[in-house]
Protein backbone atom coordinates (compact mmCIF):
# COMPACT_ATOMS: atom_id res chain seq x y z
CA UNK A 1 -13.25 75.77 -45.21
CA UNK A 2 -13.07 71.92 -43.50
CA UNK A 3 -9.79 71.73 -41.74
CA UNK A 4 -7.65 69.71 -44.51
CA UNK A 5 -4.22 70.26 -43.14
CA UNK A 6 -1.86 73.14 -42.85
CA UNK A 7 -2.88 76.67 -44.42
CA UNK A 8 0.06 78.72 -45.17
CA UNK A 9 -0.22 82.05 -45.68
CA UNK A 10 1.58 85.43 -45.48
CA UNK A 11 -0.38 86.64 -42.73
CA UNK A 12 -0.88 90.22 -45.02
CA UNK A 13 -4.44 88.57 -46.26
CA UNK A 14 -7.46 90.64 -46.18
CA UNK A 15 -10.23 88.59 -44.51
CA UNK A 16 -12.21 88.87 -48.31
CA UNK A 17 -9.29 87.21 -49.23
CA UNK A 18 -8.80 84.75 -46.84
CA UNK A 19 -12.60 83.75 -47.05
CA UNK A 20 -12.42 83.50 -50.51
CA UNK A 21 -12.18 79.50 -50.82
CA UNK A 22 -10.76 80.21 -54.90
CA UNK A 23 -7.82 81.42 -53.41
CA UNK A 24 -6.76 77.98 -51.59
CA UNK A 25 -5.17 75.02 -53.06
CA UNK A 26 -4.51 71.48 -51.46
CA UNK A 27 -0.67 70.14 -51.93
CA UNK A 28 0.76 67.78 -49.85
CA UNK A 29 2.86 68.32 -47.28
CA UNK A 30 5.95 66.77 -48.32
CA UNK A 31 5.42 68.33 -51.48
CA UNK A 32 5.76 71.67 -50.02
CA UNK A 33 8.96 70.44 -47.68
CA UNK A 34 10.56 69.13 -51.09
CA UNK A 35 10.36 73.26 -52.44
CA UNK A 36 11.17 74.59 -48.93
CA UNK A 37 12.94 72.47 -46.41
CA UNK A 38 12.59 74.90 -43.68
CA UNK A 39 8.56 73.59 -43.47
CA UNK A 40 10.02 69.93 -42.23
CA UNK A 41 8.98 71.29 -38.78
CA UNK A 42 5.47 71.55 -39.65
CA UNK A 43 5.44 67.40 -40.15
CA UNK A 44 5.63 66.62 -36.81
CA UNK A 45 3.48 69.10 -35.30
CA UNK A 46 0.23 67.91 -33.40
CA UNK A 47 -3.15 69.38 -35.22
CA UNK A 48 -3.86 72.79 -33.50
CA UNK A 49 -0.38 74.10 -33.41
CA UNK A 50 0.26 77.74 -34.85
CA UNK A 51 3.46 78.64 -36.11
CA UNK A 52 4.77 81.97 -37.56
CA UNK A 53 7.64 83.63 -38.76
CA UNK A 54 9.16 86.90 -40.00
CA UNK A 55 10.97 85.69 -43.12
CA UNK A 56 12.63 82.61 -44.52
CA UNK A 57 15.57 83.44 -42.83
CA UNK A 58 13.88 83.36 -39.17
CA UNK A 59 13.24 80.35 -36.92
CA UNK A 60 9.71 79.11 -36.79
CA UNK A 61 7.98 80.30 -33.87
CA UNK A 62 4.49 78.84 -32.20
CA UNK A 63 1.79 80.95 -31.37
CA UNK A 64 0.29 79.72 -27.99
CA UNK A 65 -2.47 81.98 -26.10
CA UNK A 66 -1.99 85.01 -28.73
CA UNK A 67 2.05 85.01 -27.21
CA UNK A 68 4.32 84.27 -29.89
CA UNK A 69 7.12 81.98 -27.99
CA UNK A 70 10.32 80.01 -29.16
CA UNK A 71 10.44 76.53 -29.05
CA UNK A 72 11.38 76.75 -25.32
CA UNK A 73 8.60 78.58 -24.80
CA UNK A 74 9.97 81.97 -23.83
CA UNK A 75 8.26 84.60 -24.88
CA UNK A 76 9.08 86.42 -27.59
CA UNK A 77 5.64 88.41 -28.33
CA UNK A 78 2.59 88.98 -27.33
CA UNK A 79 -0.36 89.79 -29.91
């Protein structure tokens, strides 16, 4: 798939699923911060940055050399 912007996803995907191209749909951004204002972060991110989180109710955190970090950059996990 050509990079077109963010991909959000669960993270629970099986890579059939996640390769399956039918199961992607393009919505803009602000779109998706108008349903869920928590994704505001994602507007000002440069291209290349990975972000996850647990649950809606958790702060975003980026994913930087497979160690999941806060926004300080302490570490919080590493994959």
């Amino acid at each position: 798939m050509a990079d077109s912007g963010w991909a959000l996803n669960s993270g629970y995907e099986t890579p059939e699923h996640a390769n399956d191209l039918s199961h992607y749909l393009l919505v803009p951004l602000n779109r998706m911060i108008a349903m869920d204002a928590a994704l505001e972060i994602l507007h000002d991110q440069p291209a290349g940055t990975e972000l996850s989180r647990s649950n809606s109710g958790e702060p975003w955190r980026w994913i930087i050399d497979d160690k999941i970090v806060d926004e300080d950059g302490k570490l919080i996990v590493e994959m």
